[in-house]
Each structure stands twice: as C-alpha cells, then as structure tokens.
Protein backbone atom coordinates (compact mmCIF):
# COMPACT_ATOMS: atom_id res chain seq x y z
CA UNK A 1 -52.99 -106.65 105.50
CA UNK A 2 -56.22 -108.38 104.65
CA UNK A 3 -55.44 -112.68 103.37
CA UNK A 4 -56.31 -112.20 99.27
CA UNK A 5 -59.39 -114.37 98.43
CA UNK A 6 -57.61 -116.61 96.15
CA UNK A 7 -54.33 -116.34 94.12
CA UNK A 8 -53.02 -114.88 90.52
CA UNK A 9 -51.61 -116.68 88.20
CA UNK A 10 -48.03 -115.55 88.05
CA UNK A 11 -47.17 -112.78 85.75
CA UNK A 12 -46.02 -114.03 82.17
CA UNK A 13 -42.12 -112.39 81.61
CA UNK A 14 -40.11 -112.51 78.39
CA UNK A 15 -36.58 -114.08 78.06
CA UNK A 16 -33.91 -111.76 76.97
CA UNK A 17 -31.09 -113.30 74.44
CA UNK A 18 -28.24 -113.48 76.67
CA UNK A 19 -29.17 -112.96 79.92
CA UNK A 20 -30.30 -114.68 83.01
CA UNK A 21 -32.94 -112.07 83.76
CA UNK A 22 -36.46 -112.15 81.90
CA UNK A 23 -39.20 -109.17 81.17
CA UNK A 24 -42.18 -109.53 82.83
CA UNK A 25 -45.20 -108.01 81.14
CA UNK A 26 -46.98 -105.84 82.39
CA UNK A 27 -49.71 -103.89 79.73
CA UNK A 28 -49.43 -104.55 76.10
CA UNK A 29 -50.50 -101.94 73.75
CA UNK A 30 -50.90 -102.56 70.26
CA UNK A 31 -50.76 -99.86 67.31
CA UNK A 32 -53.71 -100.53 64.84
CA UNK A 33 -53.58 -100.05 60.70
CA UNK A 34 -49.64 -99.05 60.47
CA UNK A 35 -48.82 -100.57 57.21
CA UNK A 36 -50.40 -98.88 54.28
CA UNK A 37 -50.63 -102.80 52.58
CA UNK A 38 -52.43 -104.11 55.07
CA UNK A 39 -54.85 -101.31 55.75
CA UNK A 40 -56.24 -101.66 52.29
CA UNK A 41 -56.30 -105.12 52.07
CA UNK A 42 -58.85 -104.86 55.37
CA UNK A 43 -61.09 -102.56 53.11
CA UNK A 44 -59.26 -99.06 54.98
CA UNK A 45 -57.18 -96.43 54.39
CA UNK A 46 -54.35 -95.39 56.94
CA UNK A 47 -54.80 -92.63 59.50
CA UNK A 48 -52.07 -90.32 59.39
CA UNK A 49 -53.24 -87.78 61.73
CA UNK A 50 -52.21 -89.68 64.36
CA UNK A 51 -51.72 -93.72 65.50
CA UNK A 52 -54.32 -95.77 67.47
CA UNK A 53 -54.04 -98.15 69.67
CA UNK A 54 -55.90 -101.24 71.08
CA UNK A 55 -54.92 -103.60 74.30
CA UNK A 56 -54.13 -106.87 74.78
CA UNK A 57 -54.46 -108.30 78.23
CA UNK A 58 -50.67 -110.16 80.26
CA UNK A 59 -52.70 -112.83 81.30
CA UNK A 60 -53.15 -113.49 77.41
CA UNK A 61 -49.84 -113.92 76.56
CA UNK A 62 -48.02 -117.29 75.97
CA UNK A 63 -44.05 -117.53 74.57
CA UNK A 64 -42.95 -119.00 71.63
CA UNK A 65 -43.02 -122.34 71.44
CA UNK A 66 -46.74 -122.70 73.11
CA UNK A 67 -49.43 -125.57 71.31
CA UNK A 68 -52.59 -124.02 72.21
CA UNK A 69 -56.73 -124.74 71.21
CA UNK A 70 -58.32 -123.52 68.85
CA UNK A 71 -59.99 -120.87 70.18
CA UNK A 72 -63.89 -120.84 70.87
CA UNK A 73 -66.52 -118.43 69.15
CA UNK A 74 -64.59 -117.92 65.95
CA UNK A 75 -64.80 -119.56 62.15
CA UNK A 76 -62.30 -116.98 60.72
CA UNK A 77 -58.74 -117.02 63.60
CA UNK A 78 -56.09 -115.02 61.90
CA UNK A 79 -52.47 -114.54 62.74
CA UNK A 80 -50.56 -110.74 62.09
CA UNK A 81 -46.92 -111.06 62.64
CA UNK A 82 -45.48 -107.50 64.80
CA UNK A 83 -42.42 -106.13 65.89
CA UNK A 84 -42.87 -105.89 69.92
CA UNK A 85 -41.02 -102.96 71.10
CA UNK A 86 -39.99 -103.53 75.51
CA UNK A 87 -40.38 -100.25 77.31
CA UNK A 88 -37.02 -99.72 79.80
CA UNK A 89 -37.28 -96.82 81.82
CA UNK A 90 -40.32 -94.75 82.86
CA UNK A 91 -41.39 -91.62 80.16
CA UNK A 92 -44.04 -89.64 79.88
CA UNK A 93 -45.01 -86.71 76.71
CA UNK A 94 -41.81 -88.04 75.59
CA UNK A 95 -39.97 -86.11 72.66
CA UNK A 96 -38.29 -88.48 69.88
CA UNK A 97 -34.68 -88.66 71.78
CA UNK A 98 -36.15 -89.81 75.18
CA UNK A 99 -38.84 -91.60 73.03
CA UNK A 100 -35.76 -93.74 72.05
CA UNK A 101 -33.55 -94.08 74.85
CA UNK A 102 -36.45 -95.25 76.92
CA UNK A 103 -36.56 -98.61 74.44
CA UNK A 104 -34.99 -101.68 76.69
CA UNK A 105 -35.65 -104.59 73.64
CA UNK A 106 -36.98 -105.58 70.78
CA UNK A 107 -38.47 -108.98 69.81
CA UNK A 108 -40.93 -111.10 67.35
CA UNK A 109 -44.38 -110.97 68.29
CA UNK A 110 -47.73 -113.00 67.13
CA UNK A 111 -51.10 -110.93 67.19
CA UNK A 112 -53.70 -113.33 67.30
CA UNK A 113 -56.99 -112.49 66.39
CA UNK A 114 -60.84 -113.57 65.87
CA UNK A 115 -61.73 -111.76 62.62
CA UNK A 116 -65.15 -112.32 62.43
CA UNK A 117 -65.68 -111.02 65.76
CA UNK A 118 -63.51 -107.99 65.58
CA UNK A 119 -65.30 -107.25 62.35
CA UNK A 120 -68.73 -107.94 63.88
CA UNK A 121 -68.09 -105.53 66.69
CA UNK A 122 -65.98 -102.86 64.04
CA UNK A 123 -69.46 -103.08 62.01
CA UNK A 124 -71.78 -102.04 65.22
CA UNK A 125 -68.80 -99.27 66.23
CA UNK A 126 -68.07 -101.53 69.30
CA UNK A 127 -64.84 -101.71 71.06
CA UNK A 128 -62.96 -104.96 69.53
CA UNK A 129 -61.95 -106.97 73.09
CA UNK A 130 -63.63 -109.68 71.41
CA UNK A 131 -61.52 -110.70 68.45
CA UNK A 132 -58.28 -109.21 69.95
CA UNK A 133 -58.03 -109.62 73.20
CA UNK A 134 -58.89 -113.69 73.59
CA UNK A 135 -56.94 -116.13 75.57
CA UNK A 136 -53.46 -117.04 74.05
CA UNK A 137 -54.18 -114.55 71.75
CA UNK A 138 -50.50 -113.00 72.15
CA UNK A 139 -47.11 -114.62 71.27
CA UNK A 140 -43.78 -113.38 72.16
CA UNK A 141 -40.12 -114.59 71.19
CA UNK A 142 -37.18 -113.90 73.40
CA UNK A 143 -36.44 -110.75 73.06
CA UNK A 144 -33.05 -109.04 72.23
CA UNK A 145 -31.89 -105.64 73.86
CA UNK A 146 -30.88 -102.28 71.97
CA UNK A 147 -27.53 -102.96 72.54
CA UNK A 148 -27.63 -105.87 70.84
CA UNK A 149 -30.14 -104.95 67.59
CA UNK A 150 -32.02 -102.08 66.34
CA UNK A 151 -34.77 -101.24 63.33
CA UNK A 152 -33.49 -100.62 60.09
CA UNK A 153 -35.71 -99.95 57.32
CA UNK A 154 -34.86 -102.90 55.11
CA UNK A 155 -35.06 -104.68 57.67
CA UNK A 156 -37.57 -108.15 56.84
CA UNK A 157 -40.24 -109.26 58.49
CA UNK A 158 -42.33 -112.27 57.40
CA UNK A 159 -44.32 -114.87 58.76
CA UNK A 160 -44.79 -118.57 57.26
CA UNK A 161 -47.96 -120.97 57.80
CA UNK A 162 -46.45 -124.70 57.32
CA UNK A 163 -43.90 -123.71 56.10
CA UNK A 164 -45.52 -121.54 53.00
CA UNK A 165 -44.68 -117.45 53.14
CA UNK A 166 -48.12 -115.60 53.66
CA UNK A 167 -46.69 -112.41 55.11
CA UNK A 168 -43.15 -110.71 53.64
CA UNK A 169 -42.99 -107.08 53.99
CA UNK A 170 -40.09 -104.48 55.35
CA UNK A 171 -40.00 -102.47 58.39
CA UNK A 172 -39.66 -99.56 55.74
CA UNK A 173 -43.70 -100.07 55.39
CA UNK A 174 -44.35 -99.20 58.90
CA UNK A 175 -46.10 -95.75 58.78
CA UNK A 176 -45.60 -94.82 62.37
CA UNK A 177 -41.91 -95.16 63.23
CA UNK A 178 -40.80 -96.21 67.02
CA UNK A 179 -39.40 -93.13 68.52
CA UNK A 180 -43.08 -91.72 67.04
CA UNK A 181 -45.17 -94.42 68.52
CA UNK A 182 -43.41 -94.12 71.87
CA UNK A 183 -44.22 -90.14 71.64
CA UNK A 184 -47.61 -90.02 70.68
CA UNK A 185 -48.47 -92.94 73.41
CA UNK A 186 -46.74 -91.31 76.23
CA UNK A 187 -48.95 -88.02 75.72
CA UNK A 188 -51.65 -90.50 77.17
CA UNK A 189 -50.04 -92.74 79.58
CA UNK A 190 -47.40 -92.39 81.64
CA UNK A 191 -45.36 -95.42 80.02
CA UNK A 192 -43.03 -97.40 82.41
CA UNK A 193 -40.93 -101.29 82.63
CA UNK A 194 -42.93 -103.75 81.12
CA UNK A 195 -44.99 -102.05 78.95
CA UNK A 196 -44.73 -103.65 75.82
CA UNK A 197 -45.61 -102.39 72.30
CA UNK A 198 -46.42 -103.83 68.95
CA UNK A 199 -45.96 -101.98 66.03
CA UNK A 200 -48.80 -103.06 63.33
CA UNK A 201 -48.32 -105.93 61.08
CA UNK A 202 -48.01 -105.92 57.32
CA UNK A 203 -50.50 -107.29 54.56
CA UNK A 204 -50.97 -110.93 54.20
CA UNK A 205 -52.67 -111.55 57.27
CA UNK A 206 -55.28 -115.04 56.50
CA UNK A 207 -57.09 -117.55 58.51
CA UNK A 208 -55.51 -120.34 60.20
CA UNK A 209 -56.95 -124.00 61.56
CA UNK A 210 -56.09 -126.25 63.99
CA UNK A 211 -53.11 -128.53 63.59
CA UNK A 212 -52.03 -125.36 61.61
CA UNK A 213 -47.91 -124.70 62.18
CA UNK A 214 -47.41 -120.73 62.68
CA UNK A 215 -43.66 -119.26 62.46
CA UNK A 216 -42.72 -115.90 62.24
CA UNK A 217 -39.51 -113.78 62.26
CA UNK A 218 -37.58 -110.32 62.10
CA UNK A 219 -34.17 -110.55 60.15
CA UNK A 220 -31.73 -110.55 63.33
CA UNK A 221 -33.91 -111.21 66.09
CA UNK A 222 -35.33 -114.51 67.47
CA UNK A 223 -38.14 -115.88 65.90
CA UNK A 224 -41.31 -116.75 66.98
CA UNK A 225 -43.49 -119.77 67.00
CA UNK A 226 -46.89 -121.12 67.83
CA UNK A 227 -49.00 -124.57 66.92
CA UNK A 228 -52.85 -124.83 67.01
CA UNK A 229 -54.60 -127.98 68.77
CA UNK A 230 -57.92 -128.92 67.97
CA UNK A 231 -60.61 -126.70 69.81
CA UNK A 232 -61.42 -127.65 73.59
C-alpha cells in the first residue's frame, strides 16, 4: 500500500458517562427549522411535509469544555443549543421500532453558527457551508446511553450566556420526533456507528462575542460548555 502524503488529524470521539470507551464521530447531520418558536422568530414557517437536514463536518467538532477564537468572516456568531442523538447499530429505510433501537446515546450539543453568512448565502439560494459548517463550529457533552436516559416531552432544554437564560424551551416543541428523524434520514443514507444527529434547537438563539461564557444543558444529561477568545 502506497505511504499517505501526510497525516489526519485524529478523529474527534465523544465520552460516554460511565464508561471507559468513547464515540468517535464520524458524519454529523443536523435537522434544520424543528421548533415551531424558532422557525418564526428566523422570519419562517415550519415544513411539515417532511424534515431537512444540513452537515456539519468531524473535523469541526470540539468537546465541552473547549476556549476557542472568535471565528473569522462573521459580525453576527450565534449559538443554538440541540439534543445530539448517537447512532448504534447500522439501519437503513428504517421503520419507527428499528428507528429506535438503533439509538446508542444521547447528549448536549452546541450548533455554532455565522448568521450573517448563512443568511447571505439563504438570500442568493446557496447551500449554507459557510455559516454552519466553520471550524469549532460544533460542541458536544459526554454523552449518556439509552440505558441510562431517554426523551420525554417535558423534558427542558435551555442554554445560558454568562450566566443569563436566552434559550428555555421543552423537548415537547420539537416537531420532528427521534424515531421520525431517524426514519425519514435513513430513506437517504444508509445510517451506521458514529453518525451523530442533532435535533433542531428552540427559539432564543442571539449573537455572542468573544470573552462571551456559553453553557447549555438537557434536564438529566451532561451539560455542555464552550468559552470564546478574542479572534486570531
């Protein structure tokens, strides 16, 4: 076998509450507009014909905990607090039972995004790589496994900037369900171990700035975390 030209960075994987093993991630899709709230407050209405989906790129992804810059080419970063759903087993056009046994974990999950960019693009119908998939632009927590935790619709999630509430919502508001997500996205791909999901975030999404302290969290899972530097 041919000597690679130069080396990967290694793949980023996940702790898992409790065990020595960790999740490495492999694709991260992410399900657009799912709360009704925050649809409008982005000037749309929810699709319910069916979800959609945008990607985030592995390489992206930092853990909980990270201080990262500022990113470049934005005036307007926001934050969007998710539920990340971990993929266990390989499914494909999966019905809502297998769409649910094939969930491995659950965690807290930060969707970072350049606003002005994503709108820019949005505006000219292009695709939105540009505000969503930047570096560090992805945050997960330590996830927790099925056993362990699962969805309930009063569930909370919120997310707090310095320590003041900006997002506080239920995971009644999500408009696509798991087990419905899973289904509809395994029609298209054949979904497998690392694939990880997040679910849509809820209204009160808002600009952040560096030195800014971000801090997010599901009731019963473990939270998640990330602090801004100044811009490189």
């Amino acid at each position: 076998m041919p000597d690679s030209l130069f080396s990967l960075p290694d793949p980023i994987a996940v702790p898992v509450q409790g065990q020595l093993s960790v999740y490495p991630v492999g694709r991260i899709f992410c399900v657009g507009r799912n709360y009704a709230a925050h649809a409008a407050e982005m000037g749309h209405e929810v699709d319910r014909d069916a979800p959609f989906y945008f990607t985030k790129s592995a390489p992206n992804a930092v853990l909980s905990g990270a201080t990262v810059p500022y990113p470049p080419g934005t005036e307007n970063f926001h934050y969007e607090m998710e539920l990340a759903v971990a993929v266990g087993k390989p499914v494909f056009r999966a019905g809502s039972a297998e769409a649910r046994e094939a969930v491995y974990a659950y965690g807290c999950a930060l969707d970072m995004t350049r606003r002005d960019l994503q709108i820019r693009e949005r505006n000219k119908q292009r695709p939105w790589d540009l505000g969503k998939d930047l570096e560090n632009g992805v945050v997960f927590a330590p996830l927790t496994a099925v056993a362990d935790w699962s969805p309930k619709d009063n569930t909370r999630i919120h997310l707090s900037v310095n320590g003041e509430i900006r997002q506080d919502a239920t995971l009644e508001e999500l408009i696509w369900k798991i087990d419905e997500i899973i289904s509809h996205l395994s029609g298209y791909y054949h979904l497998r171990p690392g694939d990880l999901i997040l679910t849509g975030t809820p209204a009160g999404v808002g600009p952040v700035q560096a030195g800014d302290v971000i801090e997010g969290g599901i009731d019963g899972l473990q939270p998640v975390q990330l602090t801004l530097s100044a811009a490189e």
